[in-house]
Protein backbone atom coordinates (compact mmCIF):
# COMPACT_ATOMS: atom_id res chain seq x y z
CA UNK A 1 2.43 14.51 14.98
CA UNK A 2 0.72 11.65 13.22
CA UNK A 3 -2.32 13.07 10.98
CA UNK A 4 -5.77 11.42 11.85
CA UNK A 5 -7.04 8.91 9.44
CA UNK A 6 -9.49 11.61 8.20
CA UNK A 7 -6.88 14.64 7.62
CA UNK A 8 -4.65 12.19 5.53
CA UNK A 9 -7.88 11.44 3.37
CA UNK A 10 -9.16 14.85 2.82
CA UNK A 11 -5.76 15.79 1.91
CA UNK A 12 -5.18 12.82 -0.47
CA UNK A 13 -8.52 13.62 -2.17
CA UNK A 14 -7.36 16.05 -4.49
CA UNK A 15 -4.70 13.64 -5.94
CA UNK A 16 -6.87 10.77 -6.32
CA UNK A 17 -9.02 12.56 -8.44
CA UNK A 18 -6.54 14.15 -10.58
CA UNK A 19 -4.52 10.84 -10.60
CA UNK A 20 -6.63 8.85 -12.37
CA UNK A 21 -6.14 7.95 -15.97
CA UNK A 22 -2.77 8.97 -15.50
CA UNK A 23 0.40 6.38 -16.03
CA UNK A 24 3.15 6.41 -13.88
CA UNK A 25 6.50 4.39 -14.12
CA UNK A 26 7.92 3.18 -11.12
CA UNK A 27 11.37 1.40 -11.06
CA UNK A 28 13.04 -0.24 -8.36
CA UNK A 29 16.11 -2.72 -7.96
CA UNK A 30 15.94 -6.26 -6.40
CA UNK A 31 17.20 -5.18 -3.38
CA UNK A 32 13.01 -4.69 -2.40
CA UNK A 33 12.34 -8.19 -3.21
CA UNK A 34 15.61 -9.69 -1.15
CA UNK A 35 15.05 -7.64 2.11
CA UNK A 36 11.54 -8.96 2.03
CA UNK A 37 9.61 -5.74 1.21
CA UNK A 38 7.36 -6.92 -1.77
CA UNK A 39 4.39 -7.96 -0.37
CA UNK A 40 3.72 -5.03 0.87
CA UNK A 41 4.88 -2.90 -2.12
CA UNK A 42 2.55 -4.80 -4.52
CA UNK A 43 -0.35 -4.04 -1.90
CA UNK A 44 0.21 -0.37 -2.98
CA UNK A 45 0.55 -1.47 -6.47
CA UNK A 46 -2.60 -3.36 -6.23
CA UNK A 47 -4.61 -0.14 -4.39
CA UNK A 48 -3.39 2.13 -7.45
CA UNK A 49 -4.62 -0.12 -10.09
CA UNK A 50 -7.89 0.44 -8.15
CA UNK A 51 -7.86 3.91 -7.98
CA UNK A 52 -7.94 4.08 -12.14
CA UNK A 53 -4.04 4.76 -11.97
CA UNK A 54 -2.15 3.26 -14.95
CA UNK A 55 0.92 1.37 -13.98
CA UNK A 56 3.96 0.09 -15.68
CA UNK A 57 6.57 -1.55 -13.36
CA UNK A 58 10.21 -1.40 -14.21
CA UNK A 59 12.17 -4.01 -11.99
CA UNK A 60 16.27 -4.64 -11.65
CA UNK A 61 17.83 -7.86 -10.51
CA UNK A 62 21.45 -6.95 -10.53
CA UNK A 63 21.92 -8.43 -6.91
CA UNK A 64 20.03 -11.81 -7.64
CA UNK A 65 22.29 -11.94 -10.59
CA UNK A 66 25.45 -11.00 -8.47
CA UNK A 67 24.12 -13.76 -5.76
CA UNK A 68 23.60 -16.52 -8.21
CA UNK A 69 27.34 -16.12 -9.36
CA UNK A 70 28.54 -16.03 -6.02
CA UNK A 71 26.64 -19.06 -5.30
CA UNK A 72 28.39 -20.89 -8.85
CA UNK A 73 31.69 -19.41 -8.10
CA UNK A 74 31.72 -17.28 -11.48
CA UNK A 75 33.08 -13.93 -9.17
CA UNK A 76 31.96 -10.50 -9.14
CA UNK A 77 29.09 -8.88 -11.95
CA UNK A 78 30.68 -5.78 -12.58
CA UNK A 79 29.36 -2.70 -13.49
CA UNK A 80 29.68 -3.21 -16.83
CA UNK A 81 30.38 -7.07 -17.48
CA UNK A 82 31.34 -8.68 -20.51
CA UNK A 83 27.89 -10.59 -20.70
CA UNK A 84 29.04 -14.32 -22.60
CA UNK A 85 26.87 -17.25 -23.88
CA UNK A 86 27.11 -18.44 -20.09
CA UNK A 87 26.35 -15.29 -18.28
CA UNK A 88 23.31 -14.59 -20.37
CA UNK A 89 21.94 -17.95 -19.83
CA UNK A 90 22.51 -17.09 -15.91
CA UNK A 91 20.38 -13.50 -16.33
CA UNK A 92 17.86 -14.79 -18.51
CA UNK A 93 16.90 -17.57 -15.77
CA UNK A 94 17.30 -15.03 -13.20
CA UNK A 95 15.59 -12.02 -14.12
CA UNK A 96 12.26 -15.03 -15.54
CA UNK A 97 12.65 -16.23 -11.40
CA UNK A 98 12.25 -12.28 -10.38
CA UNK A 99 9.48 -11.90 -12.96
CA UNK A 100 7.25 -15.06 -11.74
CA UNK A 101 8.23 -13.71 -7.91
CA UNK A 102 6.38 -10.30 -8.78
CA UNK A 103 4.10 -12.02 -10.54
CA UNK A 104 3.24 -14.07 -7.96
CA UNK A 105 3.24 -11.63 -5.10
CA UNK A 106 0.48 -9.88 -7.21
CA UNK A 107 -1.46 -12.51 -7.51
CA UNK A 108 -1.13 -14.06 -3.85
CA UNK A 109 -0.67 -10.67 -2.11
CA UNK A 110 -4.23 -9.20 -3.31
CA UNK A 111 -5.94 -12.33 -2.38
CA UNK A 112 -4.38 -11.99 1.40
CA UNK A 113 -5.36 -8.20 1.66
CA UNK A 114 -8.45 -6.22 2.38
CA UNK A 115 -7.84 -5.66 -1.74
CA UNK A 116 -9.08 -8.62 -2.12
CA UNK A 117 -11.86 -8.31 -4.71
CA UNK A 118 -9.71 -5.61 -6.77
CA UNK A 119 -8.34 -8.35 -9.41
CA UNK A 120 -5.29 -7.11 -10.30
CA UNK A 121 -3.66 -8.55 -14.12
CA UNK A 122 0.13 -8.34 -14.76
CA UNK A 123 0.84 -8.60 -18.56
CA UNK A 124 4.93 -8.89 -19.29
CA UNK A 125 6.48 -9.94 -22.80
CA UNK A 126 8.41 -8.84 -25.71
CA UNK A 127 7.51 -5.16 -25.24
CA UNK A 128 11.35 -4.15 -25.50
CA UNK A 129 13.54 -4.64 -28.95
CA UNK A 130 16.80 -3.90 -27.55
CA UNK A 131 20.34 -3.56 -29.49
CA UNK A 132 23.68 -4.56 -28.48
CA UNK A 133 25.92 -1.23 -26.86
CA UNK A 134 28.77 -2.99 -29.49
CA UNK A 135 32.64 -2.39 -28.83
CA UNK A 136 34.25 0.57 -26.41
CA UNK A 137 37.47 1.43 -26.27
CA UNK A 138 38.64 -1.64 -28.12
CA UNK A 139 36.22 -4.33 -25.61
CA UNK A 140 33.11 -6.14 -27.27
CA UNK A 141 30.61 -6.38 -24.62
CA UNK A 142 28.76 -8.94 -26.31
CA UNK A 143 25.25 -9.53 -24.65
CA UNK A 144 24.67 -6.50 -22.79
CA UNK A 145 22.26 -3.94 -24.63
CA UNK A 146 20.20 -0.82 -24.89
CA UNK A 147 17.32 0.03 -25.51
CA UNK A 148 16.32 0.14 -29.37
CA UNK A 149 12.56 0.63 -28.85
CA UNK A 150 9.40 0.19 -26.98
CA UNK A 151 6.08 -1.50 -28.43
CA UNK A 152 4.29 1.74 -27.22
CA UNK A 153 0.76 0.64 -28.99
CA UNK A 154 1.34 -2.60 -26.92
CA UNK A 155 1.66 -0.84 -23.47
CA UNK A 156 -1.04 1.14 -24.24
CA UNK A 157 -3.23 -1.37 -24.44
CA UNK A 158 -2.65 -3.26 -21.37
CA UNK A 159 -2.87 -1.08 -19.23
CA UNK A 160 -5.91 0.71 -21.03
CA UNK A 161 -7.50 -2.48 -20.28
CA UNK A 162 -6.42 -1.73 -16.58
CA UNK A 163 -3.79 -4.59 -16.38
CA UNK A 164 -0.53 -3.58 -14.54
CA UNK A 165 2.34 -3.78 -17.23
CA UNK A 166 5.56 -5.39 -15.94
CA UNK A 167 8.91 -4.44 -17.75
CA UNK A 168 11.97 -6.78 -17.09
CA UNK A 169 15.38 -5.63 -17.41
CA UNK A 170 16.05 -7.64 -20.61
CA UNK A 171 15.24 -6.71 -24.33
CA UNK A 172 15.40 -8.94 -27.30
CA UNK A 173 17.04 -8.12 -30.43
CA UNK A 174 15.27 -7.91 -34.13
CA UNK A 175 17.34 -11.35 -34.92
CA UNK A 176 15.83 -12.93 -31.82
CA UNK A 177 19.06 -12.39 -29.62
CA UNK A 178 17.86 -11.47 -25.51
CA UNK A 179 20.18 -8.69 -24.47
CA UNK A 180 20.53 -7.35 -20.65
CA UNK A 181 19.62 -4.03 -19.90
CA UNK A 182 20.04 -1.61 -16.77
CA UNK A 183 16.95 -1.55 -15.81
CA UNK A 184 16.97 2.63 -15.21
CA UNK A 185 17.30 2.54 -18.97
CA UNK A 186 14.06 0.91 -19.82
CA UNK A 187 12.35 3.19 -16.60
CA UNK A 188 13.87 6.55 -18.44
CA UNK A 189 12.47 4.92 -22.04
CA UNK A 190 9.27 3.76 -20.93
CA UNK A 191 8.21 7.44 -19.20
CA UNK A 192 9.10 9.24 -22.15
CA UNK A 193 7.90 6.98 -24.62
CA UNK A 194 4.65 6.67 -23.24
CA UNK A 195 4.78 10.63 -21.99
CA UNK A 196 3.93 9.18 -18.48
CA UNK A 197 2.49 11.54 -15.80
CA UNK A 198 5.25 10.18 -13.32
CA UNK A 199 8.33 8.21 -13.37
CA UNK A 200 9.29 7.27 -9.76
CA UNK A 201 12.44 5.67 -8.64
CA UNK A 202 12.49 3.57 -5.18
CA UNK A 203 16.03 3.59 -3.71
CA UNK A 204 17.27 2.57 -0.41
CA UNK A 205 18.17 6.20 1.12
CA UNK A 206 16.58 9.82 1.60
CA UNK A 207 16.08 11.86 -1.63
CA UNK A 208 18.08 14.93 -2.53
CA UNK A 209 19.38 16.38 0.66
CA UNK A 210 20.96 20.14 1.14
CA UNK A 211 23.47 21.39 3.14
CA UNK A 212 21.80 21.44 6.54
CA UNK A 213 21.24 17.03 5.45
CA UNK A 214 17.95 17.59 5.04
CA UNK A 215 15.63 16.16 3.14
CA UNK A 216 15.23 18.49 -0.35
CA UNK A 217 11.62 17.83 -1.22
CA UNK A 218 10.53 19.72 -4.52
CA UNK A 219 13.24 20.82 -7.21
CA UNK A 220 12.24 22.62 -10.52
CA UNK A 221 13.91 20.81 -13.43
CA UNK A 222 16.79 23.73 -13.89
CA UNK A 223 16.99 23.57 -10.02
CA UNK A 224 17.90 19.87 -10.30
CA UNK A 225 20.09 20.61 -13.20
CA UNK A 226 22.37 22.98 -10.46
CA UNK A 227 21.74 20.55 -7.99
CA UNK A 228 23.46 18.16 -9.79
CA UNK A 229 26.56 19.77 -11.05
CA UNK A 230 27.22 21.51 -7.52
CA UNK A 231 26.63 18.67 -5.49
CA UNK A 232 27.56 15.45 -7.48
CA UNK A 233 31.03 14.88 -5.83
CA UNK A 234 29.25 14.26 -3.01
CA UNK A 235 26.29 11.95 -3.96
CA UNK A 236 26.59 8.32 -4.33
CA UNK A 237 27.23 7.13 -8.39
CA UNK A 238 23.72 5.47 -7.92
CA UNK A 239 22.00 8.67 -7.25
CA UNK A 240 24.04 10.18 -10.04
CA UNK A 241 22.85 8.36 -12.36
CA UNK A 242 19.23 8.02 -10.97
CA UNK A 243 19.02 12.44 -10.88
CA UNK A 244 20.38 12.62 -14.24
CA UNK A 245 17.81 10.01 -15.15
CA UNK A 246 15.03 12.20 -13.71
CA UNK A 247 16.68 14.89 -15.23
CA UNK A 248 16.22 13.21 -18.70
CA UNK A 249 12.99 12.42 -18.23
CA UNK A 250 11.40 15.77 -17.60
CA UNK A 251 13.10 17.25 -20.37
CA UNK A 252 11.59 14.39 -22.51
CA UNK A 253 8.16 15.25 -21.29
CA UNK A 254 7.35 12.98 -18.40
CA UNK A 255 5.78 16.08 -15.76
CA UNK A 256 6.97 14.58 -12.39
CA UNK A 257 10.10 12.58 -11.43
CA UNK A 258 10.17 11.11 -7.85
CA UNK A 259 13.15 9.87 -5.64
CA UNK A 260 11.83 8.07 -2.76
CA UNK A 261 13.46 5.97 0.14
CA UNK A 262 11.92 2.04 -0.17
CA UNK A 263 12.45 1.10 3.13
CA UNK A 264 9.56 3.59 4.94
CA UNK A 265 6.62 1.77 4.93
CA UNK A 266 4.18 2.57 2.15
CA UNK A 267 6.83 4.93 0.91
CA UNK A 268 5.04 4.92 -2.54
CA UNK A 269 1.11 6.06 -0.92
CA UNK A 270 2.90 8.70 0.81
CA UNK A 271 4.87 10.43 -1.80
CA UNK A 272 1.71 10.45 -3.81
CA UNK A 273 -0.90 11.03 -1.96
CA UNK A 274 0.07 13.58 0.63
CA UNK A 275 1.47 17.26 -0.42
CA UNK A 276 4.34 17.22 2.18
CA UNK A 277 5.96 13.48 0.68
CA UNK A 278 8.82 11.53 1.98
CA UNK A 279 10.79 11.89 -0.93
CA UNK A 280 12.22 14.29 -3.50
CA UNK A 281 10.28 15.00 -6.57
CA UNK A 282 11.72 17.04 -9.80
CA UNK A 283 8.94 19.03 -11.84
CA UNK A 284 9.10 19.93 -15.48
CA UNK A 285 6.62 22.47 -15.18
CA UNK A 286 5.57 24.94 -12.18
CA UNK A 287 5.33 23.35 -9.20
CA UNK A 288 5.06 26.25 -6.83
CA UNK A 289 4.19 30.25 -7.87
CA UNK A 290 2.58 33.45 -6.26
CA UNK A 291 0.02 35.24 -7.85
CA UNK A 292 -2.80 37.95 -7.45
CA UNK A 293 -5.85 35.71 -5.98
CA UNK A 294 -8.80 35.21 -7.63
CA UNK A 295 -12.65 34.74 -6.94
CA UNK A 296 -12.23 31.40 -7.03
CA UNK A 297 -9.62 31.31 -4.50
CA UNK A 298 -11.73 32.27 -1.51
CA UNK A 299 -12.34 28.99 -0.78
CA UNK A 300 -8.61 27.97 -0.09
CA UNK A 301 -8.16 31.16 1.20
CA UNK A 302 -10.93 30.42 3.84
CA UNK A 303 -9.31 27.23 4.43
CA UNK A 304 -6.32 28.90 5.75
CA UNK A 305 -7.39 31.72 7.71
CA UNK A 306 -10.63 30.02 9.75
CA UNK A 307 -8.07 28.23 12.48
CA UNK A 308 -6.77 31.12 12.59
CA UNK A 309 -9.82 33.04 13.59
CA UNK A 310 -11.32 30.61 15.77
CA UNK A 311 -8.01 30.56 17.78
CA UNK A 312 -8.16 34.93 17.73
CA UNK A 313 -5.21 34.83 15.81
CA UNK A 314 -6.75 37.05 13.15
CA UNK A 315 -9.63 39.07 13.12
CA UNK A 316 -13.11 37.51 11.65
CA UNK A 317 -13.68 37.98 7.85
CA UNK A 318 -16.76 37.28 5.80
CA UNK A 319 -16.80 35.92 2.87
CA UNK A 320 -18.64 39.06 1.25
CA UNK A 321 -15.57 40.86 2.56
CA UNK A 322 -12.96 39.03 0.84
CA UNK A 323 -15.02 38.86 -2.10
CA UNK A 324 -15.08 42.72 -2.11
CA UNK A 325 -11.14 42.81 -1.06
CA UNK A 326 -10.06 39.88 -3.86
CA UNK A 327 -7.68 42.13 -5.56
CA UNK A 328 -5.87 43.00 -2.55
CA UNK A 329 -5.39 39.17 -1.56
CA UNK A 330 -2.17 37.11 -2.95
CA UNK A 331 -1.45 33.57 -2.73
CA UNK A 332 0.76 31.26 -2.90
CA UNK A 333 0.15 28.18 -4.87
CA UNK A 334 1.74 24.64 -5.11
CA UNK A 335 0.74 22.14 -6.81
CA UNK A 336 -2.73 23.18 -7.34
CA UNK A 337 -3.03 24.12 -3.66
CA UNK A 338 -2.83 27.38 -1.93
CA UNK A 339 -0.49 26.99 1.03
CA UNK A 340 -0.52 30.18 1.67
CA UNK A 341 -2.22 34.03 1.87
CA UNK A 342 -1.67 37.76 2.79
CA UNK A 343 -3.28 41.04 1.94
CA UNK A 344 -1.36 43.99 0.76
CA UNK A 345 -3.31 47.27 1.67
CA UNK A 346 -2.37 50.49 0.14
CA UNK A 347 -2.23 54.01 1.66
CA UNK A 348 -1.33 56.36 -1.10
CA UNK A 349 -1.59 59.32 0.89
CA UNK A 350 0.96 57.95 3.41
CA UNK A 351 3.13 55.61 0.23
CA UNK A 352 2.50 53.50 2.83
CA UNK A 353 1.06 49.82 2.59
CA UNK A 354 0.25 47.05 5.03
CA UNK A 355 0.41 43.45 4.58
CA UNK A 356 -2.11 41.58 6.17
CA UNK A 357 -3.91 38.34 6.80
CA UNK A 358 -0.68 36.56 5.94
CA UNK A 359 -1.50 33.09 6.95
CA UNK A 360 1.18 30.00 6.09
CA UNK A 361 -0.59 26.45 6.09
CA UNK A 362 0.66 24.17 8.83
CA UNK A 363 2.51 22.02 6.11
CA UNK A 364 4.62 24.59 4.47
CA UNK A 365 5.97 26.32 7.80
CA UNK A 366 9.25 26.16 8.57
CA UNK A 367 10.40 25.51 4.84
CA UNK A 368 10.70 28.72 4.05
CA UNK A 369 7.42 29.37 2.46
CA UNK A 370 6.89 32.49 4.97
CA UNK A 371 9.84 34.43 3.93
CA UNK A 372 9.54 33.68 0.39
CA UNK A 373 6.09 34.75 -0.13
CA UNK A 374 6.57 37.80 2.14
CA UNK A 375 9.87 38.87 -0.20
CA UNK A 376 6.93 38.80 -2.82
CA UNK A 377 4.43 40.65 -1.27
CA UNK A 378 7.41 43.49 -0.29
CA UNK A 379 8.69 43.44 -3.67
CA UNK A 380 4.91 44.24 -5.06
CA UNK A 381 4.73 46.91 -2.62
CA UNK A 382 8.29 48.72 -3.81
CA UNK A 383 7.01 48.21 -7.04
CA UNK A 384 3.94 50.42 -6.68
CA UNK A 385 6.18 53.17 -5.11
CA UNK A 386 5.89 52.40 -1.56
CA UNK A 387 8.04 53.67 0.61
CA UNK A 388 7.03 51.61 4.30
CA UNK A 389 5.36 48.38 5.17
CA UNK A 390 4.13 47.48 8.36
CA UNK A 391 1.83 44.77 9.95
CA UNK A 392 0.29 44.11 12.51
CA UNK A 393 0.40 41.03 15.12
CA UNK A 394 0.28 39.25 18.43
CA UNK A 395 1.17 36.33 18.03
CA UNK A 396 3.80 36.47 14.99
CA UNK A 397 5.96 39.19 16.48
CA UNK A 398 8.85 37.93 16.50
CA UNK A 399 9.07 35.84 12.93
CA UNK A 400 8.04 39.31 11.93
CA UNK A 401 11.45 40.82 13.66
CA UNK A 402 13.21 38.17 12.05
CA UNK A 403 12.37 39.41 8.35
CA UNK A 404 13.68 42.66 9.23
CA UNK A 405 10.77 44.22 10.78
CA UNK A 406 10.82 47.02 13.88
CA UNK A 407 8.77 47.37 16.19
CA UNK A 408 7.22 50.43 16.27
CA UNK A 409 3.78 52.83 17.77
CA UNK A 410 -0.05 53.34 17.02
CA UNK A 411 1.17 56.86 15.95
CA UNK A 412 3.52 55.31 13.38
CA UNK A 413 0.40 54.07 11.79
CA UNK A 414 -1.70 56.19 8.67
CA UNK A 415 -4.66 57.95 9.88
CA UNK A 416 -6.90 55.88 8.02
CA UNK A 417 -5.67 52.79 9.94
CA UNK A 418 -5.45 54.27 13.23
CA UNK A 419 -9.27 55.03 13.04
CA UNK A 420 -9.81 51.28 12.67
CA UNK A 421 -6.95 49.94 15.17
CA UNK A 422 -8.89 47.69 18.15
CA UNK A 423 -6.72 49.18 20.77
CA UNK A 424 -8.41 45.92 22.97
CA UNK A 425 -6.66 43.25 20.90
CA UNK A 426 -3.12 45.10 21.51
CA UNK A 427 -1.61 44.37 18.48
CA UNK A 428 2.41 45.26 18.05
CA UNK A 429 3.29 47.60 15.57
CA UNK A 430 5.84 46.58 13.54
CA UNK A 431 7.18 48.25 10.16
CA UNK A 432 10.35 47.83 7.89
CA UNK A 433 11.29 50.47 5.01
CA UNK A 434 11.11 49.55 1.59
């Protein structure tokens, strides 16, 4: 179901907030531009420039280039051409045609938009001083290069100034030569260089999907590194290349790495500004943890459990009562948020506990976030010498049943809980041994 206007902005708030200041790197190939999707990608462009986001734009042309040669009856640009005195000419005139079109779109697409006032600059040059990849195995490739450096103070500056910083897949040589350059390169250089918050590839299919085909949304970086060496017989050689890419980037310090599907409309807004995404992100640091709760916690923890109370789900608590129960709370935390929360009650005289006011948000169900944070609370509980676990429900029965829980009687309960059961709410029993 479609979230209201007002849901998707309350949830975005967070990000916006915490967004700003930051740079992200976002890389796409000229497939966007031919299928006629720019306009509408620079309006999301424009709209983070606004929001105090840095941005540095990383562009391919590989299929203009391919078309133009087709179109001169020069054949097929390889993988890895030979790049000549005539082929360079050809990318250099192509890739300065791409650049203007951006450019351009910027420039015209802002003024057609309700963005209209938000003046977006675009500031491209000589930021790159490439170097030429030299002879393999016995072939000269002649004008095709890598990246040598990166004016970093340059970059910096721009888009300090708030300008949007526009990176072209050529790099130009300390002699004055003009080299071509995969344009991943210079996306994997410029996020590491500049330590960006993000690097974000746009690519024409779903992220990372499992076994079930489903869309893998959040991978921790040794996560990605398994991912990758199980599952890269089966994945194209573009998204290969583009993992191992993400891969390199998070161990050389950029914190996020995003694979996200072009073709959905505003693809980019929702990848960033919504918690679920449409696309596949790889974290360098902890994306996702349990933990005891905390004082400050109450709030998110009231966030989750109200619905639930209002719909007689669970049983009304005041704040003064979680604040006096805090230590018995855990939660479950991602990405700054707590999705989810549960109690775990002791009763030593029984070695008995009871997990309670376990509450998933709406989000995270069905992804597994249940089970795993359940496992958790269990595995505290054994720890502490434990010997049962129950809980009680009526309305999550049978997910309960599913995680290997019985169902069981009142007089399976400890004394001290049977004194406060509400035999008028006809909660099910149901317990599992630890």
């Amino acid at each position: 179901m479609e979230k209201s206007f007002i849901e998707w902005f309350r949830e975005s708030s967070p990000y916006i907030h915490r967004f700003r200041g930051k740079t992200f790197v976002i890389a796409f190939d000229g497939r966007l531009i031919l299928e006629g999707r720019l306009h509408s990608f620079v309006q999301d462009i424009a709209l983070l420039n606004s929001l105090g986001i840095h941005t540095v734009i990383v562009y391919g042309a590989k299929l203009q280039i391919k078309k133009k040669m087709e179109e001169m009856g020069l054949g097929a640009f390889n993988k890895h051409p030979i790049i000549d005195e005539k082929l360079i000419e050809i990318i250099k005139e192509v890739v300065g045609a791409v650049r203007i079109d951006i450019e351009a779109a910027l420039s015209m697409g802002v003024a057609n938009s309700p963005m209209e006032k938000a003046k977006v600059k675009v500031s491209s040059g000589n930021f790159i001083v490439a170097k030429p990849i030299g002879v393999i195995d016995g072939v000269d490739y002649r004008f095709m290069g890598s990246v040598r450096s990166i004016d970093r103070d340059a970059v910096y500056k721009h888009i300090e100034l708030g300008e949007v910083v526009l990176l072209s897949p050529i790099g130009y040589s300390i002699t004055g030569e003009v080299f071509s350059i995969p344009y991943t390169d210079i996306a994997l250089h410029a996020s590491t260089l500049l330590k960006s918050n993000k690097l974000i590839f746009m690519v024409d299919s779903m992220g990372l999907l499992d076994d079930k085909n489903e869309l893998i949304r959040e991978l921790a970086l040794d996560e990605a590194e398994q991912y990758l060496a199980e599952y890269a017989h089966n994945m194209t050689e573009e998204m290969r290349g583009i993992l191992g890419l993400c891969i390199d980037a998070c161990r050389g310090g950029v914190r996020r790495a995003h694979i996200i599907n072009q073709t959905i409309e505003g693809a980019l807004l929702k990848e960033l500004f919504t918690r679920d995404g449409i696309g596949t992100m790889i974290a360098s640091d902890t994306y996702a943890y349990i933990r005891s709760a905390k004082h400050s916690d109450i709030g998110g923890i009231l966030r989750l459990i109200r619905p639930m109370e209002e719909k007689g789900v669970l049983i009304k608590r005041y704040r003064e009562e979680l604040e006096n129960n805090i230590s018995k709370f855990y939660v479950f935390e991602k990405d700054n948020v707590i999705v989810a929360c549960g109690m775990l009650i002791p009763y030593e005289e029984d070695r008995t506990a009871e997990v309670g006011c376990l509450v998933v948000d709406p989000i995270d169900q069905n992804r597994g976030t249940g089970q795993r944070f359940l496992s958790y609370i269990e595995k505290q509980a054994k720890q502490r010498g434990f010997k049962r676990i129950f809980a009680l429900s009526t309305q999550a029965i049978h997910w309960f049943q599913q995680q290997g829980y019985l169902l069981s009687t009142y007089d399976e309960l400890p004394l001290k809980k049977k004194k406060a059961y509400n035999i008028k709410r006809g909660s099910k029993v149901l317990v599992k041994n630890l």
